[in-house]
Protein backbone atom coordinates (compact mmCIF):
# COMPACT_ATOMS: atom_id res chain seq x y z
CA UNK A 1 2.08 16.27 32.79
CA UNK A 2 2.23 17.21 29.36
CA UNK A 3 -1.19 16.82 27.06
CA UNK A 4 0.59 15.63 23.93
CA UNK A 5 4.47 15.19 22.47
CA UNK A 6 4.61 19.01 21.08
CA UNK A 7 4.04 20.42 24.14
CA UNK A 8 6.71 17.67 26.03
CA UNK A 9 9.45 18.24 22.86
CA UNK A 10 8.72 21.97 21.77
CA UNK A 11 11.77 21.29 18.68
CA UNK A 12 9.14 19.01 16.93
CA UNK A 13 8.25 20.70 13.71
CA UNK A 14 4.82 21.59 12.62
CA UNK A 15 2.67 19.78 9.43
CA UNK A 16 3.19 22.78 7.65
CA UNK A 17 6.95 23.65 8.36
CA UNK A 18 7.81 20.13 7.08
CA UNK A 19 5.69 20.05 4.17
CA UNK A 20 7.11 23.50 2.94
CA UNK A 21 10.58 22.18 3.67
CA UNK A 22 9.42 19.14 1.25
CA UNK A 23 7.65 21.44 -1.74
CA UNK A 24 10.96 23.71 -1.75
CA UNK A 25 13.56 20.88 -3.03
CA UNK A 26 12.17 18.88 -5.89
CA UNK A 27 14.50 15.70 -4.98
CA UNK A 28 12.39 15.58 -1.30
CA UNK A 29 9.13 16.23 -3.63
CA UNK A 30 9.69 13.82 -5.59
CA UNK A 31 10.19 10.78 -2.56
CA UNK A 32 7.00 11.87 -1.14
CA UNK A 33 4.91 12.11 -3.98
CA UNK A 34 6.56 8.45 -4.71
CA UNK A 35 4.74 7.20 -1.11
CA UNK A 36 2.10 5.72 -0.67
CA UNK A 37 -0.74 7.81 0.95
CA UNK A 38 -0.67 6.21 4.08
CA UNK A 39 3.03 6.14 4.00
CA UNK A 40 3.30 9.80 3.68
CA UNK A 41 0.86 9.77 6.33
CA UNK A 42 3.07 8.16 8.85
CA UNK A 43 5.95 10.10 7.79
CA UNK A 44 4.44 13.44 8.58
CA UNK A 45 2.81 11.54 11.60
CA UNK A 46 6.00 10.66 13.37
CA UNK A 47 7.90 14.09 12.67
CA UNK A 48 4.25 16.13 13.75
CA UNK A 49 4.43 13.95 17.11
CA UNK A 50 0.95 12.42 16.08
CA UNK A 51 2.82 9.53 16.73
CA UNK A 52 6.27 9.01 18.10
CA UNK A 53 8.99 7.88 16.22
CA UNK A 54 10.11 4.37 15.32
CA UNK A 55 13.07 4.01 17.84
CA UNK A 56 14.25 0.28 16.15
CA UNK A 57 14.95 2.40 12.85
CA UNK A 58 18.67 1.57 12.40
CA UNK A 59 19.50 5.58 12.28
CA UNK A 60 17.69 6.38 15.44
CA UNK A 61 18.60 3.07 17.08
CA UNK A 62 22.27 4.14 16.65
CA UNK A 63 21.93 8.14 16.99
CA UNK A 64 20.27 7.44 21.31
CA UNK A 65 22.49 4.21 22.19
CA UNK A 66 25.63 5.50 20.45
CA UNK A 67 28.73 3.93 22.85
CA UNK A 68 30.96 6.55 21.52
CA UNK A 69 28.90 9.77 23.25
CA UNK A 70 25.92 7.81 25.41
CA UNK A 71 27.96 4.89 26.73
CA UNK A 72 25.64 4.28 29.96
CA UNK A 73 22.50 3.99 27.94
CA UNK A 74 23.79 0.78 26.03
CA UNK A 75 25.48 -0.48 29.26
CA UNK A 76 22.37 -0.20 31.20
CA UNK A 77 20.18 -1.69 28.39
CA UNK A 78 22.55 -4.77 28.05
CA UNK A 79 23.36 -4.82 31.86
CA UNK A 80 19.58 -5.66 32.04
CA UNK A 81 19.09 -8.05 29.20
CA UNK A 82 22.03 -10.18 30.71
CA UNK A 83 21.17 -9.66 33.99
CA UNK A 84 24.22 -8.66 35.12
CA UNK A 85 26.49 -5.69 34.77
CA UNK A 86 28.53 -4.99 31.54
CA UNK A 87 30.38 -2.15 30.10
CA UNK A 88 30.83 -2.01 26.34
CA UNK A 89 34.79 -1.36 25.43
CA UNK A 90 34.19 -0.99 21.97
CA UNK A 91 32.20 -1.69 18.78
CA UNK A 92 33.59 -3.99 16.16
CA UNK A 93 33.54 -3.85 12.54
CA UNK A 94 30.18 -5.98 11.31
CA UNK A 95 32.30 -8.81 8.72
CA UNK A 96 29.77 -11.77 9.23
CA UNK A 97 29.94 -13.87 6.61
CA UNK A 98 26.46 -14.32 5.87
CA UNK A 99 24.99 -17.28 3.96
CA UNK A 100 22.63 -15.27 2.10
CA UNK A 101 22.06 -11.45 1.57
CA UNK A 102 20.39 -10.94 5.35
CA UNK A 103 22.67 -8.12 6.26
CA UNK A 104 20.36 -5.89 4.74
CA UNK A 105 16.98 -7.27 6.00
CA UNK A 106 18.11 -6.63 9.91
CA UNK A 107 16.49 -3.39 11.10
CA UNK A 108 19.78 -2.80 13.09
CA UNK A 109 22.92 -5.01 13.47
CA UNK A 110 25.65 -4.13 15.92
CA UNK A 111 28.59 -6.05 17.67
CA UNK A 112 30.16 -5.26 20.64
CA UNK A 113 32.45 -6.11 23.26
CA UNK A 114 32.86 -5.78 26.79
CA UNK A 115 35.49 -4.97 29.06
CA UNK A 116 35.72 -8.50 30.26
CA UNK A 117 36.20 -9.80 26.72
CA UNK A 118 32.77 -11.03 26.46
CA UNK A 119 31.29 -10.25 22.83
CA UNK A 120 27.69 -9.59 22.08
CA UNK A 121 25.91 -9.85 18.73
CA UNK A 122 22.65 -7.49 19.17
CA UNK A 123 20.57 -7.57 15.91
CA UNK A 124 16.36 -6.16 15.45
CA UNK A 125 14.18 -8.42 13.09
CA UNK A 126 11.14 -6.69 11.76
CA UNK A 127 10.15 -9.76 11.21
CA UNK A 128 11.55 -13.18 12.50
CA UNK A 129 13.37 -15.27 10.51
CA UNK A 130 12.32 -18.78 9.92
CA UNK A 131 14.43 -21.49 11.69
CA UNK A 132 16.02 -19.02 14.28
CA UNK A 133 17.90 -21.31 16.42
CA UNK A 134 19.38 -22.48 13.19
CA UNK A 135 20.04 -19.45 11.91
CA UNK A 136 21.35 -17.77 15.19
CA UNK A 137 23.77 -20.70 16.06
CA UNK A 138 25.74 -20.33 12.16
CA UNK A 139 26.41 -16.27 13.08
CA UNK A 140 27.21 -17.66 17.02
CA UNK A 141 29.92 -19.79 15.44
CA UNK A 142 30.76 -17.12 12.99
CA UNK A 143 31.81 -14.62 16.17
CA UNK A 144 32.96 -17.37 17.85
CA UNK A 145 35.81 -17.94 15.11
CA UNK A 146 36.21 -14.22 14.62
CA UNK A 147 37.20 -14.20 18.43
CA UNK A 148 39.47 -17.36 18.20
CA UNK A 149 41.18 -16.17 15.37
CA UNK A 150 41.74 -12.55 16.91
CA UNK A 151 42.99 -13.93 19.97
CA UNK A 152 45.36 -16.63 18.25
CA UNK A 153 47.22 -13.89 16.17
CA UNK A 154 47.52 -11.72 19.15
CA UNK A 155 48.76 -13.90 21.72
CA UNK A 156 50.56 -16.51 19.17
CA UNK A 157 52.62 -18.88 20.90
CA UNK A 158 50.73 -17.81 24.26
CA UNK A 159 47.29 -18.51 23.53
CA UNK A 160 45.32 -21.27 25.60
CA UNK A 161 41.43 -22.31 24.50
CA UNK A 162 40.46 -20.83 28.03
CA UNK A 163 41.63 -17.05 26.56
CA UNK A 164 37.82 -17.82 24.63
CA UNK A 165 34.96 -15.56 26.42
CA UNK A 166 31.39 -15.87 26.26
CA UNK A 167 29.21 -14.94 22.46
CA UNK A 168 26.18 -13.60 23.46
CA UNK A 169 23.66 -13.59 20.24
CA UNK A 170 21.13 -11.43 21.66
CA UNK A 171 17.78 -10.34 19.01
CA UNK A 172 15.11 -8.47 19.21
CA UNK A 173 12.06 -9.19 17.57
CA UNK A 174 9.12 -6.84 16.60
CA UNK A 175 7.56 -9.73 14.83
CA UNK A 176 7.88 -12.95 16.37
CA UNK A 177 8.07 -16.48 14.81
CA UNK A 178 5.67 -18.89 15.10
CA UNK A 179 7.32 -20.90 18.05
CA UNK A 180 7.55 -18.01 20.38
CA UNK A 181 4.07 -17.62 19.98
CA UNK A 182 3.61 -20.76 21.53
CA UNK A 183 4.47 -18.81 25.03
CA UNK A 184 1.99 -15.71 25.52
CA UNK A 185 3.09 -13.67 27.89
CA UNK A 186 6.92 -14.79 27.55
CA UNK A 187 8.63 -12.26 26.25
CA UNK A 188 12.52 -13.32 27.38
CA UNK A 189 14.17 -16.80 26.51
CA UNK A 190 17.92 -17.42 27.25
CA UNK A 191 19.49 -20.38 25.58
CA UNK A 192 22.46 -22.33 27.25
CA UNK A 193 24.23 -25.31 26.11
CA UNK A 194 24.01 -28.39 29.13
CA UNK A 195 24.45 -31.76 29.99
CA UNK A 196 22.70 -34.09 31.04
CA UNK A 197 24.57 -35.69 32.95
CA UNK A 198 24.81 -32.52 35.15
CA UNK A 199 28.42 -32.77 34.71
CA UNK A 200 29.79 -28.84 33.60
CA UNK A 201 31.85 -28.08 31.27
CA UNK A 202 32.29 -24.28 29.91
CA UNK A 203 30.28 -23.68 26.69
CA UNK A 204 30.68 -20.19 25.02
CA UNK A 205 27.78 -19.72 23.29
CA UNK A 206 24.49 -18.24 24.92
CA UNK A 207 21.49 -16.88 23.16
CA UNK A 208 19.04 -14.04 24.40
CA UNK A 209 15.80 -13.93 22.42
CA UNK A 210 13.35 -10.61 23.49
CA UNK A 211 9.85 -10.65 21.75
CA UNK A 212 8.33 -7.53 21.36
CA UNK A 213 5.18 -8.13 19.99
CA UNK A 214 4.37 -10.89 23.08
CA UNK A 215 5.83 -7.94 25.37
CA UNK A 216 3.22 -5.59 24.08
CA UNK A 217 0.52 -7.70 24.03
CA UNK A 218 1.42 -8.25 27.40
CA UNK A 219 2.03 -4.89 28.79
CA UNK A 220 -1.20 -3.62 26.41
CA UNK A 221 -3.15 -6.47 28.58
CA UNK A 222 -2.03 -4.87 32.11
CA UNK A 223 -3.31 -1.62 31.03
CA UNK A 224 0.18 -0.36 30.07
CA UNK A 225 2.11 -0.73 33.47
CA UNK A 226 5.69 -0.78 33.40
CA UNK A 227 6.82 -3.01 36.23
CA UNK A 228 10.69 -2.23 35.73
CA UNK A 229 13.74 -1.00 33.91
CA UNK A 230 13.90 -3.59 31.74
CA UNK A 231 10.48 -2.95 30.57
CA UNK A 232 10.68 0.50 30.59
CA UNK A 233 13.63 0.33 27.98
CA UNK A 234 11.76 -2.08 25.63
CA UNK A 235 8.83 0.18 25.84
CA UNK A 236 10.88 3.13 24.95
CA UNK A 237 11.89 0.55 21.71
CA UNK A 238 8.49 -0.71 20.65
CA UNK A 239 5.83 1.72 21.84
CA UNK A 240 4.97 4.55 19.52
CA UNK A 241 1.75 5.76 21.16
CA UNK A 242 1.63 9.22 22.58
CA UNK A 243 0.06 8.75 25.62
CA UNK A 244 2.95 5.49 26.05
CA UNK A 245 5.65 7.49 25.21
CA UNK A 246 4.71 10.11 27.89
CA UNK A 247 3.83 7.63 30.96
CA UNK A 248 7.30 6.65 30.23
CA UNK A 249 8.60 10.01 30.63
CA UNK A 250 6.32 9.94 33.48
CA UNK A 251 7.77 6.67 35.31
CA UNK A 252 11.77 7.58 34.38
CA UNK A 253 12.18 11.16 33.65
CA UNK A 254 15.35 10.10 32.33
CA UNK A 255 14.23 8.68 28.96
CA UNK A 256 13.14 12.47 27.99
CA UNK A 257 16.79 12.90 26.53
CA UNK A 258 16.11 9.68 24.46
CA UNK A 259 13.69 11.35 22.97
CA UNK A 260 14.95 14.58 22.46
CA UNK A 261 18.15 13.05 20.60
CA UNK A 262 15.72 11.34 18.27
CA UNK A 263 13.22 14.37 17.80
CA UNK A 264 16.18 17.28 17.03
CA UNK A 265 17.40 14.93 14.08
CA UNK A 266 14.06 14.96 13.19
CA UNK A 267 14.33 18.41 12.34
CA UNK A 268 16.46 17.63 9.58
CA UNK A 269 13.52 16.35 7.08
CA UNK A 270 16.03 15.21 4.33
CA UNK A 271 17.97 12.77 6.69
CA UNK A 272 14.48 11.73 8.02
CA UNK A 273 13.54 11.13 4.70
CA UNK A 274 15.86 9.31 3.42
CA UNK A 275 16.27 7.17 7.01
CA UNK A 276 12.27 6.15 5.98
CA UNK A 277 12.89 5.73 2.42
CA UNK A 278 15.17 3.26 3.92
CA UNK A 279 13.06 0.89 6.01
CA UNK A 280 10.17 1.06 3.55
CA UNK A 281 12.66 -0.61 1.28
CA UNK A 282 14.33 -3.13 3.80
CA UNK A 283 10.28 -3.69 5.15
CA UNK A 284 9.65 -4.94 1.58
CA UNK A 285 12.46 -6.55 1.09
CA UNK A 286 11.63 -8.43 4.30
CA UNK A 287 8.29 -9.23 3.69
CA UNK A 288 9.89 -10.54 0.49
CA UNK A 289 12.23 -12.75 2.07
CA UNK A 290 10.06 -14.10 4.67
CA UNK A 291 7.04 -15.10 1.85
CA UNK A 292 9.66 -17.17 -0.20
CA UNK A 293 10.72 -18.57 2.69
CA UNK A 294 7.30 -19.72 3.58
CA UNK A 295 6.51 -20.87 0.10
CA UNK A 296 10.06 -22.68 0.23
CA UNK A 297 8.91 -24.35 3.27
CA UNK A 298 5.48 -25.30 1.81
CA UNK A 299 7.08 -26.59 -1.01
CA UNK A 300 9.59 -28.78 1.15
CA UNK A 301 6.28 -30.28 2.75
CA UNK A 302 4.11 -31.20 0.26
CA UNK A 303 7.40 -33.01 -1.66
CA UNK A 304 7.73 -34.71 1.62
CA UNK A 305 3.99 -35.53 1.63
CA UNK A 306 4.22 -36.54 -2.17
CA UNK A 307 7.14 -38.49 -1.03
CA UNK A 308 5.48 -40.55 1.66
CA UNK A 309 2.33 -41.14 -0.73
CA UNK A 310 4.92 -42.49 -3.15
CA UNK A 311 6.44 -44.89 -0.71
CA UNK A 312 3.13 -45.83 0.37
CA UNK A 313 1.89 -46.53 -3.29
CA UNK A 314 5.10 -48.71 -3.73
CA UNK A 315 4.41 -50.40 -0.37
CA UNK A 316 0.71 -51.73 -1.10
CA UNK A 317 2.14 -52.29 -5.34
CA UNK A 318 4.15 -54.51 -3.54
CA UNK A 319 1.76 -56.18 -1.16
CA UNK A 320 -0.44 -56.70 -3.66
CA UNK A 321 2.29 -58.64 -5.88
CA UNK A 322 3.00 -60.58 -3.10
CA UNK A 323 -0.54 -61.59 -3.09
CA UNK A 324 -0.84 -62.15 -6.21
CA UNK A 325 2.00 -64.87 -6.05
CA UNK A 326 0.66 -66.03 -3.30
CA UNK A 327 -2.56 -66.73 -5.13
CA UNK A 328 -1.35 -67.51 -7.97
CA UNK A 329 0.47 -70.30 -6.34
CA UNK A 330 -2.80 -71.34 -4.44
CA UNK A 331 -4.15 -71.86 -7.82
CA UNK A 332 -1.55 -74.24 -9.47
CA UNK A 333 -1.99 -76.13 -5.78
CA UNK A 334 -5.79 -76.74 -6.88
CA UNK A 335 -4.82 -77.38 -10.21
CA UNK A 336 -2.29 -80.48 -8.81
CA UNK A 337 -5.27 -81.40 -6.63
CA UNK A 338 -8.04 -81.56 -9.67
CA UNK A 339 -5.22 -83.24 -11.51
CA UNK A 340 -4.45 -86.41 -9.00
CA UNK A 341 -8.58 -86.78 -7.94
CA UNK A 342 -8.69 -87.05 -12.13
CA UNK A 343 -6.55 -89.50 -12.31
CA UNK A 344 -8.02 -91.43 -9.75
């Protein structure tokens, strides 16, 4: 077995071939001296083999699971996330009509559909949205449109609500939110629609959420085992350490190719550098989002909070009015009283 990634991928480029490749173009020298230290570090870290390379970049994601050249690789990966076998047919043009400007803080976004008809929506979060149920049900019912309206022009006069196949809305997380976290160890959660009533009735709309971060933990815990295909594929997305990377190689020989896809465009340090230039910016932009977001949220609470202090202010202002009338009344009634025993 090999000792480290240069000896397994002999194409990966030394420190000093990619720096020199850097100091002879002043457009590369410029991005790099515009890093951060320890951004340059991981740079020349993942093209060195120090550490592998992020496979969930959007460039790499699409260079090793391109349908066009590598069908079986995205077949198998899906097959295994839906537990059961699909074959993708063809990729179709991303036109989600998104609510805000989220297309560009997805690490990857890709739809596809399968020979049966059935559609999948797979998208990467670097880090999870807040509200994702929410949030994955509006770009469900978005596909779910695109496919009604698709089939209606097509078929015309012909078409029949049961020509409507399954939306899949399948995302990966590397960061989870908060209510996955709730489940350690539970790295795979299907949503279906159901009655209950047990009565069934066909509902399009399924969900598929994978949590990479609990799968690490998880696999990190068990001392790095990989019990099966499945997990050997979502190591091969989320696990950058060497010694990871090559018990993988290890376990299923067949990932080597994977690898060697992502590590011959790594030779070309200008399209690397531009790919990281890339997801520093969406990683910013992300972190961006997801802290207004939060403060959004905060915001919502405390109004709600000032809210119900409000009501409750109101609520004993008018108690204590009431009392006052009450008392107030009690007093004229031992006014009367003093009145008739004066009298008498």
């Amino acid at each position: 077995m090999p000792k480290n990634l240069k000896e397994c991928f002999p194409m990966i480029q030394s420190r000093e071939e990619i720096l020199k490749q850097i100091n002879k173009q002043k457009n590369l020298k410029e991005t790099f001296d515009s890093w951060k230290p320890e951004e340059r570090k991981e740079f020349l870290d993942i093209c060195t083999g120090v550490r592998g390379v992020k496979i969930l970049y959007d460039a790499f994601f699409k260079e090793v699971m391109n349908p066009e050249y590598a069908p079986q690789r995205l077949n198998e990966f899906l097959s295994l996330i839906l537990k059961d076998t699909v074959r993708v047919m063809s990729v179709l043009p991303n036109e989600s009509t998104r609510l805000t400007d989220e297309s560009s803080l997805l690490i990857m976004d890709i739809i596809v559909e399968f020979e049966c008809g059935v559609i999948a929506n797979i998208e990467v979060q670097k880090i999870g949205y807040l509200f994702p149920g929410q949030r994955s049900a509006c770009y469900s019912a978005d596909l779910l449109l695109r496919q009604y309206k698709r089939l209606r022009d097509e078929k015309k006069k012909g078409f029949s609500y049961r020509d409507i196949q399954t939306v899949y809305t399948i995302v990966l997380f590397e960061q989870s939110p908060k209510e996955f976290q709730a489940y350690p160890g539970v790295y795979r959660h299907c949503f279906e629609q159901k009655s209950d009533t047990g009565i069934e009735v066909k509902m399009p709309q399924k969900f598929i959420y994978i949590s990479l971060d609990i799968f690490r933990g998880k696999q990190q815990n068990e001392d790095g085992k990989i019990h099966n295909r499945l997990e050997a594929w979502l190591t091969f997305f989320c696990r950058d350490e060497p010694e990871m990377i090559l018990r993988l190689i290890e376990q299923y020989p067949e990932f080597k190719a994977l690898y060697e896809d992502v590590y011959e465009l790594c030779r070309n340090v200008e399209g690397v550098m531009e790919i990281f230039s890339k997801e520093l910016l969406e990683m910013d932009r992300n972190t961006v989002k997801l802290m207004i977001d939060e403060m959004q949220e905060e915001i919502q609470r405390k109004e709600q909070a000032i809210q119900a202090q409000a009501q409750a202010i109101r609520e004993k202002d008018a108690a204590l009015k009431q009392k006052d009338i009450e008392l107030e009344s009690f007093v004229q009634r031992i006014a009367e009283l003093e009145k008739k025993l004066m009298e008498k």
